[in-house]
C-alpha atoms as a PDB file:
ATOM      1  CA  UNK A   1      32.765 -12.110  -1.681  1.00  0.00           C
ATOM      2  CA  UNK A   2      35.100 -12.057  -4.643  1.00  0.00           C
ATOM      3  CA  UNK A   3      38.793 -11.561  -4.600  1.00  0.00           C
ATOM      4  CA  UNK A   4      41.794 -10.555  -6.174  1.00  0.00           C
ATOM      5  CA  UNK A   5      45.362 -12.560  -6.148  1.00  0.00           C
ATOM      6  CA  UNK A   6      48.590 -11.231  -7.233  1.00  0.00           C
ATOM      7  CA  UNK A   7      49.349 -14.469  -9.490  1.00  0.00           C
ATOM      8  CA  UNK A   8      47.493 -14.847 -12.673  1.00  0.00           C
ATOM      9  CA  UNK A   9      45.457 -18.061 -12.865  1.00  0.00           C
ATOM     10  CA  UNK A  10      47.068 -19.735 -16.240  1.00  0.00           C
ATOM     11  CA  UNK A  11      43.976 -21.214 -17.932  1.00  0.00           C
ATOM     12  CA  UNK A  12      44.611 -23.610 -21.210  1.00  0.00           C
ATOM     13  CA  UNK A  13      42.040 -23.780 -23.730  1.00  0.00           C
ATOM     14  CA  UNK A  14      44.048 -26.070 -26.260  1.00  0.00           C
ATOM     15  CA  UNK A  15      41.509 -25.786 -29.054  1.00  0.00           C
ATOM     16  CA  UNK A  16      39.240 -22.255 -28.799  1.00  0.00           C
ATOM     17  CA  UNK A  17      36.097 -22.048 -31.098  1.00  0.00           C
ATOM     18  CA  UNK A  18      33.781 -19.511 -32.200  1.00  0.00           C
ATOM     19  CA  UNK A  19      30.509 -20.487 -30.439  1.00  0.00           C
ATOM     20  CA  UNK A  20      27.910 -19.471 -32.933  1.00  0.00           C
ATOM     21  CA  UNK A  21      24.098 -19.563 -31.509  1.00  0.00           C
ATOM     22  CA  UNK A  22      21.456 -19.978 -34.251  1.00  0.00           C
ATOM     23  CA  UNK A  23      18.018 -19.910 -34.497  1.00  0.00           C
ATOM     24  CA  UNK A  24      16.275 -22.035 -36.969  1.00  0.00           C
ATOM     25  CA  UNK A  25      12.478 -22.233 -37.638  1.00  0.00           C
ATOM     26  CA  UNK A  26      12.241 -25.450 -37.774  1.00  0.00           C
ATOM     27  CA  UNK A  27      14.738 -28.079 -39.198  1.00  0.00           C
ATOM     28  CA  UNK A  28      14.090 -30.718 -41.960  1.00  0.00           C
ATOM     29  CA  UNK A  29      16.266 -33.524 -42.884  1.00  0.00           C
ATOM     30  CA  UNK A  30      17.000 -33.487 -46.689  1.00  0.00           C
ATOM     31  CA  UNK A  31      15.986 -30.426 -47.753  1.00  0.00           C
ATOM     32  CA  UNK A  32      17.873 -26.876 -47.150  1.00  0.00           C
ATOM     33  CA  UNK A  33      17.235 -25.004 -43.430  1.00  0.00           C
ATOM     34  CA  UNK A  34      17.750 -21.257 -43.397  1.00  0.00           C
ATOM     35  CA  UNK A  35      19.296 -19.828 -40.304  1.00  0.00           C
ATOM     36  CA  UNK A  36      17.005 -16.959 -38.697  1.00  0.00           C
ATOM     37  CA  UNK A  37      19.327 -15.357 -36.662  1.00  0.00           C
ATOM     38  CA  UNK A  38      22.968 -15.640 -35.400  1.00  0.00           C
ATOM     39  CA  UNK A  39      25.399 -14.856 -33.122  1.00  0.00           C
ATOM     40  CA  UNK A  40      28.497 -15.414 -32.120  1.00  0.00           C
ATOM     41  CA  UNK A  41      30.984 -15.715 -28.403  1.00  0.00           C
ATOM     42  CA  UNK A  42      34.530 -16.666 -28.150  1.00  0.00           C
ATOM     43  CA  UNK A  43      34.211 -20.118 -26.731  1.00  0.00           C
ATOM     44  CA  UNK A  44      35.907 -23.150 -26.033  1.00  0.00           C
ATOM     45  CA  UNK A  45      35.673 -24.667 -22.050  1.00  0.00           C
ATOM     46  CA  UNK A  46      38.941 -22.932 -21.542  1.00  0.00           C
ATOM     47  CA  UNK A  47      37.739 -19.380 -22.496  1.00  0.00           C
ATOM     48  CA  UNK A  48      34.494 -19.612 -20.774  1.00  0.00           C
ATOM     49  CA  UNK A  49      36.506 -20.663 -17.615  1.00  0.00           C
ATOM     50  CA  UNK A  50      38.771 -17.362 -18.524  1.00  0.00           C
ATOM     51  CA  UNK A  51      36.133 -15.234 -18.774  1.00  0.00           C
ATOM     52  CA  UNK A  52      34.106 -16.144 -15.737  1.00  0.00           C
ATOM     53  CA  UNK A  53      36.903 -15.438 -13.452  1.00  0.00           C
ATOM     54  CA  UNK A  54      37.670 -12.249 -15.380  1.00  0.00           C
ATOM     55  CA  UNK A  55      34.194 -11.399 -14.441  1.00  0.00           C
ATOM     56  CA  UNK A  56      34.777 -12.701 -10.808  1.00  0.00           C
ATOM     57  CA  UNK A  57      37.683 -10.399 -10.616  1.00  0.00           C
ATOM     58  CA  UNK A  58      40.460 -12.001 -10.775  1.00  0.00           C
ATOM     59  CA  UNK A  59      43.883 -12.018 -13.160  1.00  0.00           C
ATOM     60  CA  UNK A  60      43.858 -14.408 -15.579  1.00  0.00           C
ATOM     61  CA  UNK A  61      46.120 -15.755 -18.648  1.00  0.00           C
ATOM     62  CA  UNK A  62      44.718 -18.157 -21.501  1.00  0.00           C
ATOM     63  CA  UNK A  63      47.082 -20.185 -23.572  1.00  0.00           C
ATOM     64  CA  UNK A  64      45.916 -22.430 -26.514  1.00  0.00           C
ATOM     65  CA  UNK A  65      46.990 -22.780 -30.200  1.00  0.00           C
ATOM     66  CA  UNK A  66      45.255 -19.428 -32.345  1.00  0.00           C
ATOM     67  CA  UNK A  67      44.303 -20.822 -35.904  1.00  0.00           C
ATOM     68  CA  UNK A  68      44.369 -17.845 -38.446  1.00  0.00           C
ATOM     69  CA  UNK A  69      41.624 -14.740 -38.255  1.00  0.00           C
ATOM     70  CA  UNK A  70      39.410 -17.087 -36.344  1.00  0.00           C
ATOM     71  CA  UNK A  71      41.963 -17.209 -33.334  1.00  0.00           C
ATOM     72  CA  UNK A  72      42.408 -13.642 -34.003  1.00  0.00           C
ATOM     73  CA  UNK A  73      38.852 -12.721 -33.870  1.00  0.00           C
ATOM     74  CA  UNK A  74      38.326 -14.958 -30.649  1.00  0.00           C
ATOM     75  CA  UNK A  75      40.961 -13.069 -28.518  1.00  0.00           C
ATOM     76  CA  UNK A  76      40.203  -9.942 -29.623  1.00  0.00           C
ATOM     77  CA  UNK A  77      36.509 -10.291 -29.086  1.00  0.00           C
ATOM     78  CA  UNK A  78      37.348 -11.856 -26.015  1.00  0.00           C
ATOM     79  CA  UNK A  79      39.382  -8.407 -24.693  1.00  0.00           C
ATOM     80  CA  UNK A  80      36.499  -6.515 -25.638  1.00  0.00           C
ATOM     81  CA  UNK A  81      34.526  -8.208 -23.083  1.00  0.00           C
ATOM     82  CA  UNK A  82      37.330  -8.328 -20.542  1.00  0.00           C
ATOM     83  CA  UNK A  83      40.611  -6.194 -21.387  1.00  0.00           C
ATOM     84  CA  UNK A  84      42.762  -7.945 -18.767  1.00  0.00           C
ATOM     85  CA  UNK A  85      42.771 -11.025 -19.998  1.00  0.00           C
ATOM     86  CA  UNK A  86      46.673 -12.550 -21.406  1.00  0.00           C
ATOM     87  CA  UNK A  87      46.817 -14.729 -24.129  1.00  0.00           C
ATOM     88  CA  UNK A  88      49.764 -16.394 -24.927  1.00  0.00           C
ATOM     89  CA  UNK A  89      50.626 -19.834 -27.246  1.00  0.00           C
ATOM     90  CA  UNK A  90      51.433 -19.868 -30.639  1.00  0.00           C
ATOM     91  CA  UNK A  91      49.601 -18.150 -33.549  1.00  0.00           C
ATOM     92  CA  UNK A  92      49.183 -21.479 -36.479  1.00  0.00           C
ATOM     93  CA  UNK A  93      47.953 -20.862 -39.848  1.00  0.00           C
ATOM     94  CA  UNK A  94      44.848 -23.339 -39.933  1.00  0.00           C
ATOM     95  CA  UNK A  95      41.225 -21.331 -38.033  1.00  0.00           C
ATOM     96  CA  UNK A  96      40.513 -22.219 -34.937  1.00  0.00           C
ATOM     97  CA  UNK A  97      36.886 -23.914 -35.085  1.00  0.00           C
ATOM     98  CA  UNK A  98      33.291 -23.141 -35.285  1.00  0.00           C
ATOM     99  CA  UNK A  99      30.610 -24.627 -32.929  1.00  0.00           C
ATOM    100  CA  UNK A 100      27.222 -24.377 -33.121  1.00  0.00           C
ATOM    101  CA  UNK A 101      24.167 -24.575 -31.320  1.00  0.00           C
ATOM    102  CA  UNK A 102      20.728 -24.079 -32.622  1.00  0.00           C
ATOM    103  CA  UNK A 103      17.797 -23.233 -31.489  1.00  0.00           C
ATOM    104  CA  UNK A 104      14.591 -24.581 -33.404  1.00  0.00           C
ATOM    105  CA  UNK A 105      11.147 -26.295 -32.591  1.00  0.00           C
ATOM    106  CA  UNK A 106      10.848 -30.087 -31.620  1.00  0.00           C
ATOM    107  CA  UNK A 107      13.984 -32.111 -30.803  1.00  0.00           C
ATOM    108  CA  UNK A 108      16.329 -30.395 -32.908  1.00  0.00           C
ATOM    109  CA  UNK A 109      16.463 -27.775 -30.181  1.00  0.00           C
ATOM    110  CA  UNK A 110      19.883 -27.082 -28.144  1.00  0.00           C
ATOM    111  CA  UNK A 111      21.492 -29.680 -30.474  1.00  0.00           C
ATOM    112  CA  UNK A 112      25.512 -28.832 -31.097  1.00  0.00           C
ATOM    113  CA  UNK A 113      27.611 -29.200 -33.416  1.00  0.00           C
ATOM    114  CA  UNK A 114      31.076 -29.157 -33.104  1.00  0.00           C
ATOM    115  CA  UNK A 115      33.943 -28.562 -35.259  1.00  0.00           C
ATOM    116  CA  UNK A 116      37.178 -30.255 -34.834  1.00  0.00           C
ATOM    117  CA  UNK A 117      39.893 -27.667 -34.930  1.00  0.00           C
ATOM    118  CA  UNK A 118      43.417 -27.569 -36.877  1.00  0.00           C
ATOM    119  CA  UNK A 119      45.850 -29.471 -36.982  1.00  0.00           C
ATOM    120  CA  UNK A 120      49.205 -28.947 -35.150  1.00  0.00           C
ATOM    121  CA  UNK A 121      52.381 -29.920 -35.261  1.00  0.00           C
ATOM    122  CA  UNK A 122      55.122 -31.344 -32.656  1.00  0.00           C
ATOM    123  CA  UNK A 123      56.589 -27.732 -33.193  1.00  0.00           C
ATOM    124  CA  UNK A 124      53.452 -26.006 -32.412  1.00  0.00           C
ATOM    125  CA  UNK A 125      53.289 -28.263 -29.185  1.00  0.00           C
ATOM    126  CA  UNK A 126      56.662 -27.215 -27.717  1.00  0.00           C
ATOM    127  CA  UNK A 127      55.987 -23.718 -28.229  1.00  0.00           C
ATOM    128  CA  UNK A 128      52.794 -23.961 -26.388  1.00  0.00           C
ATOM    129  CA  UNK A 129      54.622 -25.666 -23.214  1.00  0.00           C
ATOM    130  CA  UNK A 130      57.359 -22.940 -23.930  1.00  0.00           C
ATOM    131  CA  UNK A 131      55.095 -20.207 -23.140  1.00  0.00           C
ATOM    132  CA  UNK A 132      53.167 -21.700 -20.200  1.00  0.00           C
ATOM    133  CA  UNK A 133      56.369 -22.387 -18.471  1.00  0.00           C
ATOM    134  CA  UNK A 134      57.301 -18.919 -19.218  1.00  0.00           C
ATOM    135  CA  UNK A 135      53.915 -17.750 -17.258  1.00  0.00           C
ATOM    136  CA  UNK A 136      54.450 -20.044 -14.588  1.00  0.00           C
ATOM    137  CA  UNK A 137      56.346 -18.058 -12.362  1.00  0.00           C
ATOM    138  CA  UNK A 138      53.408 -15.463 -12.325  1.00  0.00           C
ATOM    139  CA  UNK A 139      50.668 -18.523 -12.010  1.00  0.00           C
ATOM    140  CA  UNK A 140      48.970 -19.540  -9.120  1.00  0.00           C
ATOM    141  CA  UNK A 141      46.938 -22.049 -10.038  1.00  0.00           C
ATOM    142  CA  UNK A 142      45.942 -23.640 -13.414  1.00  0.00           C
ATOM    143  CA  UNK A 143      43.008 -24.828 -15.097  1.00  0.00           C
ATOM    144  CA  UNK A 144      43.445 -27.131 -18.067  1.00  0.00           C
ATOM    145  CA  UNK A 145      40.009 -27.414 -20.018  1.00  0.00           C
ATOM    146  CA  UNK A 146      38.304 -29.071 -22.806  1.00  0.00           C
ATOM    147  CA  UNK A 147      39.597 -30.967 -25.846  1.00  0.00           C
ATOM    148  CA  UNK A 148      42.899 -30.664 -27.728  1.00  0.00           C
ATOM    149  CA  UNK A 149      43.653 -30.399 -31.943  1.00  0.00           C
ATOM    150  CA  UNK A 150      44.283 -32.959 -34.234  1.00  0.00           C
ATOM    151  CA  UNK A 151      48.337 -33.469 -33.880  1.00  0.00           C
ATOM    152  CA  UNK A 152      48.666 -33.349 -30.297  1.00  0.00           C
ATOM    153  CA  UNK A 153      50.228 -35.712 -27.919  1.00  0.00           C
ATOM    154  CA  UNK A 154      47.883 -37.798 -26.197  1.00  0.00           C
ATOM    155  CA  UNK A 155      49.107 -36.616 -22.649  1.00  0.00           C
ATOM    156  CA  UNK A 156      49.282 -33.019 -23.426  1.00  0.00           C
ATOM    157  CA  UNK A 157      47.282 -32.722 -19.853  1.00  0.00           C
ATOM    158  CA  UNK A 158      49.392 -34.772 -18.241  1.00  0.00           C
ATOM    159  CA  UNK A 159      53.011 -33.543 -19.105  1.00  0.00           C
ATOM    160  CA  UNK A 160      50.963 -29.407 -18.283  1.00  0.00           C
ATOM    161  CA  UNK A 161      50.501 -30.761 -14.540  1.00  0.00           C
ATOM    162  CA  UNK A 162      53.718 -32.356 -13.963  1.00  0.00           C
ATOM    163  CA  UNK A 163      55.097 -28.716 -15.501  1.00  0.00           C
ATOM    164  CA  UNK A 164      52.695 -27.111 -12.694  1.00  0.00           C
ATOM    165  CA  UNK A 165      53.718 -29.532  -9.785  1.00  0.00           C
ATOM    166  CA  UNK A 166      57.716 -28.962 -10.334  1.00  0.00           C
ATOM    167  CA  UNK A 167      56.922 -25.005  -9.385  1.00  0.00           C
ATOM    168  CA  UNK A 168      54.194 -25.998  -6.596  1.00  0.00           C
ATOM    169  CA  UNK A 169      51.065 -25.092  -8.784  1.00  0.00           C
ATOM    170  CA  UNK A 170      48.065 -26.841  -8.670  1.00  0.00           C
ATOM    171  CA  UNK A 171      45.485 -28.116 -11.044  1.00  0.00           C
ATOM    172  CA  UNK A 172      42.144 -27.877 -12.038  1.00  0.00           C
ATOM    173  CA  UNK A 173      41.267 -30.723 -14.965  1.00  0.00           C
ATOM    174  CA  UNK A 174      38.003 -30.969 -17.256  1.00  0.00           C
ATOM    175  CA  UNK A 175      38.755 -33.334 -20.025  1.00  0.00           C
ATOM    176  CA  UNK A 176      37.726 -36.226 -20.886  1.00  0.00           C
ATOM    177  CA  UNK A 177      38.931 -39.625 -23.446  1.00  0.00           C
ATOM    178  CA  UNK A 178      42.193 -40.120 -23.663  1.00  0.00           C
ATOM    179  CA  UNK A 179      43.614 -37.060 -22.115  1.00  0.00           C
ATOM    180  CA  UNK A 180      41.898 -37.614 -18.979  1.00  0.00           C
ATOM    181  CA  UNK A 181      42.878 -41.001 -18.753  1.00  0.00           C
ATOM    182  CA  UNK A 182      46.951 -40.130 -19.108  1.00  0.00           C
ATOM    183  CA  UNK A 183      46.068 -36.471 -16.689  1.00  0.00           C
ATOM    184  CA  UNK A 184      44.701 -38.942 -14.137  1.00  0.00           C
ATOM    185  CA  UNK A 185      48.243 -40.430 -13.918  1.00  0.00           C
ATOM    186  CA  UNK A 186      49.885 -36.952 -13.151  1.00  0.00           C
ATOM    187  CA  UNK A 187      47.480 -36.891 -10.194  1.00  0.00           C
ATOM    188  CA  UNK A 188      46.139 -32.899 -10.750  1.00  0.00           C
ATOM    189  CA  UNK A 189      44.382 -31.120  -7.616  1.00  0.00           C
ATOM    190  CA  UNK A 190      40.942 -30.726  -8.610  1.00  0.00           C
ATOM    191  CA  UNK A 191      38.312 -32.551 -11.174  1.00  0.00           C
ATOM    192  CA  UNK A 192      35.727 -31.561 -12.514  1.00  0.00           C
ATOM    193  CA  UNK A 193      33.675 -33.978 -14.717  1.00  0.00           C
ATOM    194  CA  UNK A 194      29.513 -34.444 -14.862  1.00  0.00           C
ATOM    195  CA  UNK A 195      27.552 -38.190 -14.018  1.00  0.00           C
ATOM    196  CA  UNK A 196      27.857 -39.463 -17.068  1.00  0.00           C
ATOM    197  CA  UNK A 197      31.838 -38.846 -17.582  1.00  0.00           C
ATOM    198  CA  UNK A 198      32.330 -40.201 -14.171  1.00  0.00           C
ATOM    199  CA  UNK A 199      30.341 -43.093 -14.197  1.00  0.00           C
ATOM    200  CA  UNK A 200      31.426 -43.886 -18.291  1.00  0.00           C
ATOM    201  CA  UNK A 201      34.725 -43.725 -16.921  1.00  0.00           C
ATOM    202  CA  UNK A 202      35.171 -46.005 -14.140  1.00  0.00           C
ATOM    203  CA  UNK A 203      32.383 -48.483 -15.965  1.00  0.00           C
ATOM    204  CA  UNK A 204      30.320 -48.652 -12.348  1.00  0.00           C
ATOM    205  CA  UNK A 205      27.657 -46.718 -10.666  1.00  0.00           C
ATOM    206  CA  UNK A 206      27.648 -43.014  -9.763  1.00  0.00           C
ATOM    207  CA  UNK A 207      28.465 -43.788  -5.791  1.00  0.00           C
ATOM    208  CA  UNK A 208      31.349 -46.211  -6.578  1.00  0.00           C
ATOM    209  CA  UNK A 209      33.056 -43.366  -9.325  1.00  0.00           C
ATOM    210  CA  UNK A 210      32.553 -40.707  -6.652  1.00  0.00           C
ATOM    211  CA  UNK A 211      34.897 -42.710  -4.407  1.00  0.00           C
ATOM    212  CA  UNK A 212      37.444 -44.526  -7.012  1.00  0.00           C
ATOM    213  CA  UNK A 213      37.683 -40.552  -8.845  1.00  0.00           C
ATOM    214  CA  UNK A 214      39.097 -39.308  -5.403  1.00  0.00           C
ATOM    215  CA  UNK A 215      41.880 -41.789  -5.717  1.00  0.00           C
ATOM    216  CA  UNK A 216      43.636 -39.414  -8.343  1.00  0.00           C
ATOM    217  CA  UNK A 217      42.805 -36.114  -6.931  1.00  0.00           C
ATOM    218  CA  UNK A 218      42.620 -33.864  -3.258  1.00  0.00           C
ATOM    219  CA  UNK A 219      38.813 -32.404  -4.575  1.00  0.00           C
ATOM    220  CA  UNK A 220      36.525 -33.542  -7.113  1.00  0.00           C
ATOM    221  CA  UNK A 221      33.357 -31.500  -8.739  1.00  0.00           C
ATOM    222  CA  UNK A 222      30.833 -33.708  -9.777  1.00  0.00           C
ATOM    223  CA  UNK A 223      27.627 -32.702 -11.199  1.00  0.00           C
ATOM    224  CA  UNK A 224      24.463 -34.341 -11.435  1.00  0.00           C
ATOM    225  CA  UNK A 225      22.386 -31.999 -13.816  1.00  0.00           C
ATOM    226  CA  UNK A 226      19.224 -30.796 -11.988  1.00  0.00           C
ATOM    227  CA  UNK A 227      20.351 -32.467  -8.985  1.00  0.00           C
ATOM    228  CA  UNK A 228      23.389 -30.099  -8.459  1.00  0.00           C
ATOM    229  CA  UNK A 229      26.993 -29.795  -7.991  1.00  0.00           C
ATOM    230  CA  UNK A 230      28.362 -32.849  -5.264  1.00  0.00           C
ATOM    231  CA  UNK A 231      32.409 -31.238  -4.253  1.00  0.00           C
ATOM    232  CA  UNK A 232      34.119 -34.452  -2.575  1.00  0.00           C
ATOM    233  CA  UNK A 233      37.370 -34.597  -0.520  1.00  0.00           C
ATOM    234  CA  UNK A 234      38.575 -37.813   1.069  1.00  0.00           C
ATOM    235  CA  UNK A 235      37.091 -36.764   4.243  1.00  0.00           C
ATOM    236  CA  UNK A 236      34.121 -34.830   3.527  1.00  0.00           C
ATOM    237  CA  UNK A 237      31.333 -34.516   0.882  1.00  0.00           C
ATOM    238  CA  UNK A 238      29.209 -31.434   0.300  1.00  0.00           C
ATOM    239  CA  UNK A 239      26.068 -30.529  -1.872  1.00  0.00           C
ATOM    240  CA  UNK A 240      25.181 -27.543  -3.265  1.00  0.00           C
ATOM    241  CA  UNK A 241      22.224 -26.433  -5.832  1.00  0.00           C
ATOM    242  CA  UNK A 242      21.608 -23.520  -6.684  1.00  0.00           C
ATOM    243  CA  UNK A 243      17.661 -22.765  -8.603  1.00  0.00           C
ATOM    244  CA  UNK A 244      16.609 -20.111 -11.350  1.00  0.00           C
ATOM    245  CA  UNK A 245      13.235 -19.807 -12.458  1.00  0.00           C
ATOM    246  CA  UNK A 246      14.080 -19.374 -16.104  1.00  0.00           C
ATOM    247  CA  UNK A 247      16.725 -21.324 -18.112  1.00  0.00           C
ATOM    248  CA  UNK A 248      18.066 -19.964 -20.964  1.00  0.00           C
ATOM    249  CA  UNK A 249      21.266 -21.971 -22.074  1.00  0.00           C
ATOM    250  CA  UNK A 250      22.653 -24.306 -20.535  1.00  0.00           C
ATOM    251  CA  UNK A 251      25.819 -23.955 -23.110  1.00  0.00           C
ATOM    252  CA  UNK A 252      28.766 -23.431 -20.642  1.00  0.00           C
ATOM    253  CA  UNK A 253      27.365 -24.348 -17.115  1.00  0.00           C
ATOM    254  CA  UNK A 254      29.851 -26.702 -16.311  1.00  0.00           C
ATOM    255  CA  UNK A 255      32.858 -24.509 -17.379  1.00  0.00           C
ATOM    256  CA  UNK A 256      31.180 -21.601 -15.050  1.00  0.00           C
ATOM    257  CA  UNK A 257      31.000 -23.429 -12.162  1.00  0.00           C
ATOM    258  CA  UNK A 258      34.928 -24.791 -13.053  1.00  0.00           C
ATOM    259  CA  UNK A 259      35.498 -20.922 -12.092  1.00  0.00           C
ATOM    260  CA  UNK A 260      33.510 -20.769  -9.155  1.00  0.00           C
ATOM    261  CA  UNK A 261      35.467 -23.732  -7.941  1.00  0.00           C
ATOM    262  CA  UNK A 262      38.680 -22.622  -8.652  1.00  0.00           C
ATOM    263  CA  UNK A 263      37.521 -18.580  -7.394  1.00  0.00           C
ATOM    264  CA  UNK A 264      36.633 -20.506  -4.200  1.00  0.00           C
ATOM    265  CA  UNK A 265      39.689 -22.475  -3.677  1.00  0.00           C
ATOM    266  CA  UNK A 266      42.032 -19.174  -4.070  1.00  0.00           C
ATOM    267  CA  UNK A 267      39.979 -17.228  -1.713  1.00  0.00           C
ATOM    268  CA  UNK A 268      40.100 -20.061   0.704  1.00  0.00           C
ATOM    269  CA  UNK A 269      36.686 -19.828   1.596  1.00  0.00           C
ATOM    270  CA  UNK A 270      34.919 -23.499   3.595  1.00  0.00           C
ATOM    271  CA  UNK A 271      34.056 -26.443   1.220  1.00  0.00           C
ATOM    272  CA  UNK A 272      30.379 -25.790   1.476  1.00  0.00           C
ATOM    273  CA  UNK A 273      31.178 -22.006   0.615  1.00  0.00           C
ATOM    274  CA  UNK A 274      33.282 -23.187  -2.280  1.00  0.00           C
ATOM    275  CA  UNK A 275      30.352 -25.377  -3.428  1.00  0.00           C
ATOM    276  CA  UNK A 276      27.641 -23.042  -3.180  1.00  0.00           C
ATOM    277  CA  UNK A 277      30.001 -20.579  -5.209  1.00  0.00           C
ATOM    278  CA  UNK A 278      30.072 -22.840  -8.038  1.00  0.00           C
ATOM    279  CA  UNK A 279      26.878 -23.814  -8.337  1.00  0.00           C
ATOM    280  CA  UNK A 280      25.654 -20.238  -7.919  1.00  0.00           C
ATOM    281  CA  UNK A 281      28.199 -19.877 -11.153  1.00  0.00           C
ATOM    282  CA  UNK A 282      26.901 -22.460 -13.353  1.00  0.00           C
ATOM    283  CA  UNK A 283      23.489 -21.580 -12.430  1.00  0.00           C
ATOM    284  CA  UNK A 284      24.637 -17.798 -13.615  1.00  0.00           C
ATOM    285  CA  UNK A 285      25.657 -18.999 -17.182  1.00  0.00           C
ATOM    286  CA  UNK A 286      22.273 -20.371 -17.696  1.00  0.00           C
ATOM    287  CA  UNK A 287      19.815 -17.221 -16.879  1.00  0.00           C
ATOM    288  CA  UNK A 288      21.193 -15.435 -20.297  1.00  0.00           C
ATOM    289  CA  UNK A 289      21.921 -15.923 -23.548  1.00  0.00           C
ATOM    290  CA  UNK A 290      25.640 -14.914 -23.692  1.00  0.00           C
ATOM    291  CA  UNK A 291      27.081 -18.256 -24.282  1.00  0.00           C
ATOM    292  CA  UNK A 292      29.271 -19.588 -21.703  1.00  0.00           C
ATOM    293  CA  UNK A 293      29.484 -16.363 -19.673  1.00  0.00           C
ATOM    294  CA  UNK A 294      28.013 -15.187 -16.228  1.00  0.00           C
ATOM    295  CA  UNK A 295      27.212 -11.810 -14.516  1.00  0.00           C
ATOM    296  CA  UNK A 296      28.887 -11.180 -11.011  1.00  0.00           C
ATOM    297  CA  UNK A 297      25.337  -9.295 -10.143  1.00  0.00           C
ATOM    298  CA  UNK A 298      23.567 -12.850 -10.925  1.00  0.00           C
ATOM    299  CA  UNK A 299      26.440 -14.633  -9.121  1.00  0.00           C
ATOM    300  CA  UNK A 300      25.889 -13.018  -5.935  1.00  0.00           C
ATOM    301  CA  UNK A 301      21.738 -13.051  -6.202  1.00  0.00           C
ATOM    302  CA  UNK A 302      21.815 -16.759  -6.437  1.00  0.00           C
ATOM    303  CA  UNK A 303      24.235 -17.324  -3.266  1.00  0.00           C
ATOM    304  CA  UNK A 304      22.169 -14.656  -1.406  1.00  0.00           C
ATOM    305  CA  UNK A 305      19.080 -16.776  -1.801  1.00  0.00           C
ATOM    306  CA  UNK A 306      21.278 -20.249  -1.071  1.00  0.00           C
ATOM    307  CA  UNK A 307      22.458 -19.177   2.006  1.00  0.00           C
ATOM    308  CA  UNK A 308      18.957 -17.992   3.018  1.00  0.00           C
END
């Protein structure tokens, strides 16, 4: 099922994070909550795509900006999980972030917290676009995830896809705010974005943004939550879901099944096969506690019993 390419897929994660899961007994406004239990994943919607299609077997390079031990500590735990992985982009003094989601009683439960990042400079930005054009001619395709730092240009996406298109690479985006809006223009390959990014987008209901989103890219991945993953071209529309009796975390679901898109799309497999591979993928992340990460064994139980 899974394959290898020569190329490396280039995947940027502008602004990596520590993902730190913790448990709290309960959680009270006002008052101090102790922390039970924690631990912590390289994360970051870029490194969870990175690491799912290490898993899936396949080369892969991350670039982003690596604030101080934090960055340090987030690519070399990352390596421990999956030695293969690259990582290139500049090394900036400010840590990288922390994110956190807890686990607790009542309604507090799966809530996250996110950190903002550092802070870079216009220096720090050219020397990121330095080194991915320096990996392009080892790329085959690219997938540009999640937010950026503080200091960035506003079409950091953007000006990464018209980089990838002068060298006949394509694109995978999953952004959203402002970057999406100036990526859109560049017109990458593939989206991926969830209901309520589409539909918050285009200001209109989910049916009309499943149309007007394919006016700025070949294939779009749109998920629906419990409903499942719709994968649109302009000429054909396929579903896929893929069930598990247990959930666990949903933390990284949507960057998984990035992976299984973009796995699918190199191996050239149909557009029903690519969509049952990434929802199998998303469905993956969520049946363990590993943050943002899937098992290849759980990736290929799921599509046995989809295509069953």
């Amino acid at each position: 099922m899974m394959g290898k390419t020569e190329k490396r897929v280039l995947v940027l994660c502008p602004n990596p994070a520590i993902d730190i899961f913790a448990w709290v007994e309960g959680f009270t406004q006002g008052v101090p909550n102790r922390i039970q239990q924690e631990t912590r994943y390289p994360g970051g919607k870029g490194l969870h795509v990175g690491m799912a299609l290490a898993e899936l077997g396949f080369p892969v390079t991350i670039a982003g900006f690596w604030g101080g031990e934090a960055g340090t500590w987030i690519k070399k735990t990352c390596k421990q999980y999956y030695p293969n992985i690259e990582f290139i982009g500049p090394e900036i003094s400010e840590w990288s972030r922390s994110c956190y989601t807890f686990k607790s009683e009542g309604d507090f439960d799966d809530t996250e917290i996110l950190g903002p990042g550092p802070s870079i400079s216009s220096a720090d930005f050219e020397s990121l676009i330095h080194a991915i054009n320096l990996a392009l001619p080892n790329t085959s395709v690219m997938a540009l995830c999640g937010s950026w730092p503080k200091g960035s240009p506003e079409n950091g996406y953007q000006q990464v896809i018209d980089l990838g298109k002068k060298s006949n690479i394509r694109s995978f985006l999953d952004c959203t705010g402002i970057q999406l809006k100036n990526a859109l223009e560049a017109h990458p390959y593939g989206i991926h974005l969830n209901r309520k990014e589409v539909t918050e987008y285009f200001q209109v209901d989910f049916e009309t943004a499943k149309k007007q989103i394919l006016e700025y890219c070949e294939l779009a991945a749109i998920t629906d939550g419990s409903r499942g993953l719709y994968l649109l071209s302009e000429n054909e529309a396929h579903h896929a879901l893929a069930k598990i009796e247990k959930v666990v975390s949903t933390i990284g679901a949507g960057d998984c099944l990035l992976a299984g898109i973009v796995s699918g799309v190199l191996q050239k497999l149909s557009p029903q096969s690519i969509a049952n591979l990434g929802a199998a993928c998303g469905a993956a992340n969520c049946m363990r506690a590993d943050l943002g990460m899937l098992h290849k064994q759980d990736v290929e139980l799921l599509l046995s019993e989809m295509q069953t």
